[in-house]
Protein backbone atom coordinates (compact mmCIF):
# COMPACT_ATOMS: atom_id res chain seq x y z
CA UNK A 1 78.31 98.91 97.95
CA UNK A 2 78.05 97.47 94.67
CA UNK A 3 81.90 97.67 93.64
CA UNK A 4 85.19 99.30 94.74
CA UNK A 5 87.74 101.17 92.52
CA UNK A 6 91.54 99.73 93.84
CA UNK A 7 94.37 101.78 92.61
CA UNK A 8 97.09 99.19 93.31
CA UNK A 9 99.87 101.82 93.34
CA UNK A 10 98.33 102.64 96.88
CA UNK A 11 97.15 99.59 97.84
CA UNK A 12 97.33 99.45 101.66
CA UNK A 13 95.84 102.90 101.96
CA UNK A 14 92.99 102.36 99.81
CA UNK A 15 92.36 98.12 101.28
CA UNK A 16 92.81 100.32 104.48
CA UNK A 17 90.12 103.03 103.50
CA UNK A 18 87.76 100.57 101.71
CA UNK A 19 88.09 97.80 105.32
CA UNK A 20 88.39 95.30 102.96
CA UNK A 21 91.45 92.14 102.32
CA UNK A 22 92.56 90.61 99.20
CA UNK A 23 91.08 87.14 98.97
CA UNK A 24 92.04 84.19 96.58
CA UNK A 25 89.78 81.51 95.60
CA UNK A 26 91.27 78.43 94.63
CA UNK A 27 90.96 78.34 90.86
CA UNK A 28 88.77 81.71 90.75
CA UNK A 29 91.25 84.52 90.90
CA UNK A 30 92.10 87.35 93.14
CA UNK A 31 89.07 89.16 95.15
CA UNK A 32 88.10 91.53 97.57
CA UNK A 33 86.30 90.43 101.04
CA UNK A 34 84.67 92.70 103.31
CA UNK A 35 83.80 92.56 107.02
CA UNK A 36 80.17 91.27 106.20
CA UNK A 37 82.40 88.36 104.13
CA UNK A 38 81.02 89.91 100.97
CA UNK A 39 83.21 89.38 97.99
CA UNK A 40 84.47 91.59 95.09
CA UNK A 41 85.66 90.16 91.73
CA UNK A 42 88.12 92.27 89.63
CA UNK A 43 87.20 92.89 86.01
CA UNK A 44 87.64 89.87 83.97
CA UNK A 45 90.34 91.98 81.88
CA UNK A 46 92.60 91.56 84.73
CA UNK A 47 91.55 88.28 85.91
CA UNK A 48 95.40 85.61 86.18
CA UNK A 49 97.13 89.29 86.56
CA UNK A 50 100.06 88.94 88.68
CA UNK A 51 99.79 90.85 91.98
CA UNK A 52 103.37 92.13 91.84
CA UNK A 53 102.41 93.23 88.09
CA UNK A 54 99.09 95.32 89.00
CA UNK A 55 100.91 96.91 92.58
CA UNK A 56 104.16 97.76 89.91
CA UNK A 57 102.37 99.39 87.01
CA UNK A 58 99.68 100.94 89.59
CA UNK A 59 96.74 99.77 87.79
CA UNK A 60 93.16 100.84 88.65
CA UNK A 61 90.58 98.09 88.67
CA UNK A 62 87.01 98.28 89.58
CA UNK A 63 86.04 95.33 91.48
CA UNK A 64 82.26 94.51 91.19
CA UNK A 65 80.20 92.64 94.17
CA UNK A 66 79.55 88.62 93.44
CA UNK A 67 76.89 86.09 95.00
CA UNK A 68 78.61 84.46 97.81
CA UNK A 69 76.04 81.17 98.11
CA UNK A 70 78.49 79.01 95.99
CA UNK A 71 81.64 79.43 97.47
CA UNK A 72 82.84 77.53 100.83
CA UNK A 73 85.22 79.48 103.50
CA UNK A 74 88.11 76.16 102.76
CA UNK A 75 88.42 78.02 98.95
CA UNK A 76 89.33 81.46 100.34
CA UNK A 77 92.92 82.77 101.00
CA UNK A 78 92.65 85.82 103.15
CA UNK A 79 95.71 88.26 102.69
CA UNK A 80 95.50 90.86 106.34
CA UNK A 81 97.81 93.82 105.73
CA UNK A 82 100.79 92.00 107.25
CA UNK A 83 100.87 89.31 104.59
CA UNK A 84 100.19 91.77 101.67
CA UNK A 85 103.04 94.55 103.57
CA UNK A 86 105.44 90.79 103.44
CA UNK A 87 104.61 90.40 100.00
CA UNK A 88 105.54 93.80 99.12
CA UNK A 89 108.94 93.89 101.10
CA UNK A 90 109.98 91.24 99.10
């Protein structure tokens, strides 16, 4: 796939449905990392959104696929549903 649509007022169902995890990269933003480690940037409209923001006012963003050869695994923070259901809870 080329990009993903993520409707953040469902976000666990549709991070569920798409097997994908929210990823941060240090000083890039928030993404989207598949299985194959393949990473999805959010449009740059949205890019220093809040998460809290986007899950509250159940914004749709399409996330489009990016080259990978630049970035190094020690940049990424990988969110798994427990530490985005966590972040939710609180």
């Amino acid at each position: 796939m080329k990009q993903l649509i993520i409707n953040f007022g469902d976000l666990i169902h549709n991070l569920e449905n798409n097997n994908v995890k929210l990823c941060f990269l240090k000083n890039r933003g928030m993404f989207l990392e598949n299985i194959k480690k393949e990473l999805y940037r959010m449009d740059s409209f949205y890019v220093g959104s809040y998460l809290d923001k986007l899950i509250k006012n159940k914004t749709v963003i399409n996330f489009k696929k990016v080259n990978t050869d630049f970035i190094e695994e020690w940049e990424k923070e990988v969110w798994e549903l427990k530490e985005l259901k966590e972040f939710m809870k609180k």
